[in-house]
Protein backbone atom coordinates (compact mmCIF):
# COMPACT_ATOMS: atom_id res chain seq x y z
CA UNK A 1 53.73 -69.08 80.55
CA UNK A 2 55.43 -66.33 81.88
CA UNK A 3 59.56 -66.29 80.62
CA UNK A 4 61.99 -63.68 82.10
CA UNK A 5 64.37 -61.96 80.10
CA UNK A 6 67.10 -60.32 81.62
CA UNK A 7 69.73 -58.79 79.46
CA UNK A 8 71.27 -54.96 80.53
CA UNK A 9 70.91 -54.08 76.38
CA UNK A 10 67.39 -52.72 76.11
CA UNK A 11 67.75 -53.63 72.40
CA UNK A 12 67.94 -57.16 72.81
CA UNK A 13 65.10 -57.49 75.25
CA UNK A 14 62.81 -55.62 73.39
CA UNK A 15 63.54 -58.07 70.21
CA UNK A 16 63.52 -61.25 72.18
CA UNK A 17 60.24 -60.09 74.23
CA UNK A 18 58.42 -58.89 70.43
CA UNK A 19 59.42 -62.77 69.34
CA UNK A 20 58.28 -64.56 72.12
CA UNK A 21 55.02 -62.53 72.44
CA UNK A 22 54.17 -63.65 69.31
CA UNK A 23 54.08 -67.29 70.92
CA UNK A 24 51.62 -65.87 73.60
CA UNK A 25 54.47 -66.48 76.31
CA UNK A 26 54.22 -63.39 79.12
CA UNK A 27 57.67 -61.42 79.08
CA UNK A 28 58.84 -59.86 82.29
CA UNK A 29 62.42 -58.06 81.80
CA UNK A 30 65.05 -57.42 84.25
CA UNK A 31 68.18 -55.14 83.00
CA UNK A 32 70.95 -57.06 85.12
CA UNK A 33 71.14 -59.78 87.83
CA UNK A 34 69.86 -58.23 91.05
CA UNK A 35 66.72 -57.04 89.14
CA UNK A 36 66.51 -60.90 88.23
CA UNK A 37 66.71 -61.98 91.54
CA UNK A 38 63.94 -59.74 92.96
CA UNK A 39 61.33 -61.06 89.72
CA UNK A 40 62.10 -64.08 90.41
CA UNK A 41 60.97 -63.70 94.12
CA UNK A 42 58.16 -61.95 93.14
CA UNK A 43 56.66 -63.56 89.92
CA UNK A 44 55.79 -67.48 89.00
CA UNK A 45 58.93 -67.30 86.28
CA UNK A 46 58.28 -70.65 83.92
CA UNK A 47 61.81 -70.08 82.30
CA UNK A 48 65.16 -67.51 82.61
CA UNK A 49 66.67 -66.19 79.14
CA UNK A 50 70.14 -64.55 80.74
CA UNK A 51 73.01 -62.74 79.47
CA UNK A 52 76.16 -63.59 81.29
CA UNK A 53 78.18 -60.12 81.05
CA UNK A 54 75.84 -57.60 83.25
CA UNK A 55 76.52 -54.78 85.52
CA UNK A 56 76.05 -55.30 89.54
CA UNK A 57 75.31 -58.91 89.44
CA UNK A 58 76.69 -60.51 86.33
CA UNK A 59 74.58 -64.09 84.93
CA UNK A 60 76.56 -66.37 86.61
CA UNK A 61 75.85 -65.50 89.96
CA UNK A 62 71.96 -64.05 89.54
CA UNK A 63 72.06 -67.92 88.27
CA UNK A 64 73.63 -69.62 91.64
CA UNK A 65 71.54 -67.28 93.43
CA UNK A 66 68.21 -67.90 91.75
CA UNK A 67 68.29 -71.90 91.70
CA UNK A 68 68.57 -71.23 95.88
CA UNK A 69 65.15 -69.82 95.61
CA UNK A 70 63.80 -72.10 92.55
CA UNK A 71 64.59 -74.93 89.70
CA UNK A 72 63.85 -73.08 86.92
CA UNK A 73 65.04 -74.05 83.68
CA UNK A 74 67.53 -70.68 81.98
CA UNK A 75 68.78 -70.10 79.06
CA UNK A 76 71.84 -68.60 78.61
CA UNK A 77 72.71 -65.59 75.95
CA UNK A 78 76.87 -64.81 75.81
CA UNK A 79 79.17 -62.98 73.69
CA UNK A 80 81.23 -65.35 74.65
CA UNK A 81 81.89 -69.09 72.89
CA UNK A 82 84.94 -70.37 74.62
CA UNK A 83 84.01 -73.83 75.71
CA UNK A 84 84.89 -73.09 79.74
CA UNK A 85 82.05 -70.76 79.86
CA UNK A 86 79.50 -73.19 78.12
CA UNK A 87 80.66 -75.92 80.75
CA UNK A 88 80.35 -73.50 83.92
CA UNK A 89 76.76 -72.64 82.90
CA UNK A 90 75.84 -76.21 82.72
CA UNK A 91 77.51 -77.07 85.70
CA UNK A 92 75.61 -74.45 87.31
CA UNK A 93 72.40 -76.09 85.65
CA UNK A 94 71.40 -74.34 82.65
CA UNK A 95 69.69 -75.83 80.13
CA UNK A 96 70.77 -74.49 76.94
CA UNK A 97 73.27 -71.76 75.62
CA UNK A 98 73.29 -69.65 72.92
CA UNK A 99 75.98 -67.30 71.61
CA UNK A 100 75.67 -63.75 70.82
CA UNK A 101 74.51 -62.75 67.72
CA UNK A 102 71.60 -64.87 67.73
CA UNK A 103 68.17 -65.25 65.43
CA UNK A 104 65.82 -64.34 67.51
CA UNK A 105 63.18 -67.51 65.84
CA UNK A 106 66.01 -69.73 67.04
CA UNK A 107 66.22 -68.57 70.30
CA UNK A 108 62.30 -68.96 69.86
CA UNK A 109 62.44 -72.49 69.21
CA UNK A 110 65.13 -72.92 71.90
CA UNK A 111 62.26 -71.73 74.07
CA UNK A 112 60.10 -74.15 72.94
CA UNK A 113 62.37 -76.86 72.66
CA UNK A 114 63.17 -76.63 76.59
CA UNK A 115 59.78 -76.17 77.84
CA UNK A 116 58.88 -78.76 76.11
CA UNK A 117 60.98 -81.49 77.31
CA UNK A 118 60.21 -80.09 81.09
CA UNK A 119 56.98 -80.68 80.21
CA UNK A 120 57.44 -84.24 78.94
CA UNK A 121 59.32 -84.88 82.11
CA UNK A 122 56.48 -83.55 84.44
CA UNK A 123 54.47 -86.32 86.08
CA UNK A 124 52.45 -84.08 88.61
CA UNK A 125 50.22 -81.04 88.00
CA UNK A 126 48.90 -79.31 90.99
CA UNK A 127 46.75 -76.29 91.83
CA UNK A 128 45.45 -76.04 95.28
CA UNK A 129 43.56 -79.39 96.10
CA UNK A 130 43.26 -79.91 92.47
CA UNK A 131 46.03 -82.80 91.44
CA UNK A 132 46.93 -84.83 88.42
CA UNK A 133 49.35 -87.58 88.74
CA UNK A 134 50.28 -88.52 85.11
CA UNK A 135 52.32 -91.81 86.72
CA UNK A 136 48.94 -93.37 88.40
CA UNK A 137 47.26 -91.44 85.44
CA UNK A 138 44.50 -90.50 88.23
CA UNK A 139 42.69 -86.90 89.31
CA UNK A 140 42.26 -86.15 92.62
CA UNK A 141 40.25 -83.12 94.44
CA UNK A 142 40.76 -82.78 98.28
CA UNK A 143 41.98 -86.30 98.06
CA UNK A 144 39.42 -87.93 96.22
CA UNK A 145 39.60 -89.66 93.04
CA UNK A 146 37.49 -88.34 90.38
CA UNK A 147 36.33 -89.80 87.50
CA UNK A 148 37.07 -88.42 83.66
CA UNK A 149 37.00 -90.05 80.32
CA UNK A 150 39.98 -90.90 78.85
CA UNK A 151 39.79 -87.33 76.16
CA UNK A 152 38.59 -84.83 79.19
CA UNK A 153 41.70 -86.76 81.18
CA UNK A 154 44.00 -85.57 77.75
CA UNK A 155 42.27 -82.59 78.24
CA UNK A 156 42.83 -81.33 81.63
CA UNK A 157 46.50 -82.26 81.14
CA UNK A 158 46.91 -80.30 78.34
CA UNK A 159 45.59 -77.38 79.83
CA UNK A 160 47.64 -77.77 83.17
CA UNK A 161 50.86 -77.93 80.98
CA UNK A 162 49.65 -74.74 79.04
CA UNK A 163 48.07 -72.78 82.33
CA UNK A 164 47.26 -69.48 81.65
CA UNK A 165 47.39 -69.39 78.02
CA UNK A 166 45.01 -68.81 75.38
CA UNK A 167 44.32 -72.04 73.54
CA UNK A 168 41.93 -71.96 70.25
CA UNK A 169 39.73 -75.13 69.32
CA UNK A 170 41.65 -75.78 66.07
CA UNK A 171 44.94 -75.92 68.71
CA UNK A 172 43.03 -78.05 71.01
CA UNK A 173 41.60 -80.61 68.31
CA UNK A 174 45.02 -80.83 66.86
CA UNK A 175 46.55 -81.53 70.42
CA UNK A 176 44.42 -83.70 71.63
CA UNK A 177 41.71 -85.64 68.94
CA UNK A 178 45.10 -85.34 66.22
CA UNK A 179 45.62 -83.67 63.17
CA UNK A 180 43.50 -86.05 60.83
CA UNK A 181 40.33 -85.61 63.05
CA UNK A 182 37.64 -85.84 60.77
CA UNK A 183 34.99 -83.70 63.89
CA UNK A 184 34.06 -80.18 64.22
CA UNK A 185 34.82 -77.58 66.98
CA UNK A 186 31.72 -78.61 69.05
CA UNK A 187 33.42 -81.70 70.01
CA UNK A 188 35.85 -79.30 71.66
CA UNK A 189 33.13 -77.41 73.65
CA UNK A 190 31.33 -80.45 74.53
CA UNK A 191 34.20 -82.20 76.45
CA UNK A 192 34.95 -78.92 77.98
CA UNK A 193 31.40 -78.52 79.30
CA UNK A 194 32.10 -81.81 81.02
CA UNK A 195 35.34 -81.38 82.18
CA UNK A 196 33.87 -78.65 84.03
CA UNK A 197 30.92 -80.33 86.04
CA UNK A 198 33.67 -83.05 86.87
CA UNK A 199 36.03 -80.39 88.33
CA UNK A 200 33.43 -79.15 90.59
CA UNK A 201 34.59 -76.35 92.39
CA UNK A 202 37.32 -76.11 90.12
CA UNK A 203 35.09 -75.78 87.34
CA UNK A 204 35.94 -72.01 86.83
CA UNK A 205 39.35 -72.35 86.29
CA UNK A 206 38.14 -73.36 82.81
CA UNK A 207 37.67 -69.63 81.23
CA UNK A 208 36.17 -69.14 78.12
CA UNK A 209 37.93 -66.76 75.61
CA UNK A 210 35.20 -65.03 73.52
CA UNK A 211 36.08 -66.07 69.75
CA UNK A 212 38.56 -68.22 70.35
CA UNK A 213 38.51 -71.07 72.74
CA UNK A 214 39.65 -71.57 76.30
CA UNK A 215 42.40 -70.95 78.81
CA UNK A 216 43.00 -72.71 82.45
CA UNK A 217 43.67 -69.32 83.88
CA UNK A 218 45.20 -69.59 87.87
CA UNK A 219 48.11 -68.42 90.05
CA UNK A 220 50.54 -70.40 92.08
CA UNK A 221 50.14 -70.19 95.43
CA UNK A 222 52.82 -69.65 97.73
């Protein structure tokens, strides 16, 4: 998932973007509100970390501006902790705030947190022809139902809420069989073999990452 941090203190994006790295999220910085703006035109941004007090175009407004363009869910970093700014932001539809100084493995979990939920809120995954309604729990590929087994259904989900990252067996066994799964690795490579002749042309989507395990690697399209 790709997060953009925009902050005009190199400092603190170069701390927040080490931290969240470490959680295999994609960084892309912007130094003030404009900058912001033109990333978000030009990238698929999964979630906005913003400091309000910027040069040019301070948080506030990059944030009206942006949710013209998109809904994407921001975070927002202050100095400030009067209660009037925490109510503007979420008026202006933020989804959490945190107050300078901050722990950066908070603001990690923040992260987390919020993407999460979203994700627990989704209902439809799409890519192209490729669709999965979680409501009618059904697949569909130019309009046609296909059929999956209840674990490669799980499966396809999991990797449609987790696009583009780098997912290791143990992480998909945990996610999907459970923790107290008593099968090996294999199991993992097995359904994903499947998954794969079911998906048809979509079947490359499903990359393999050498040592490690898999990632649904694609783009949005405009």
């Amino acid at each position: 998932m790709k997060i953009l941090v925009c902050d005009d203190e190199e400092l603190i994006r170069k701390v927040i973007k080490e931290y969240l790295e470490l959680e295999s999220f994609i960084i892309i910085e912007a130094t003030d509100g404009n900058d912001a703006l033109t990333k978000v035109k030009n990238n698929d941004i999964d979630l906005i970390i913003m400091d309000i007090m910027m040069p040019k175009m301070d948080g506030y407004q990059a944030i009206r501006e942006i949710k013209k363009i998109k809904d994407i869910p921001v975070i927002m970093l202050s100095a400030r902790d009067e209660e009037y700014d925490k109510l503007y932001g979420f008026d202006l539809g933020i989804d959490d705030y945190v107050t300078k100084p901050f722990s950066p493995k908070e603001l990690t979990a923040r992260v987390k947190a919020v993407l999460k939920r979203l994700q627990n809120d989704q209902t439809i995954y799409k890519f192209q022809d490729l669709v999965l309604d979680d409501l009618a729990h059904e697949v569909k590929i130019d309009d046609k139902l296909i059929t999956l087994t209840p674990k490669e259904y799980e499966l396809l989900k999991y990797f449609m809420q987790n696009k583009n990252i780098a997912l290791s067996r143990d992480t998909i066994l945990a996610n999907i069989w459970g923790f107290d799964f008593y099968g090996d690795e294999r199991t993992v490579d097995t359904h994903v073999k499947t998954l794969r002749n079911n998906l048809g042309k979509y079947r490359n989507l499903i990359k393999t990452v050498r040592g490690m395990g898999y990632k649904f690697e694609y783009k949005e399209q405009d």
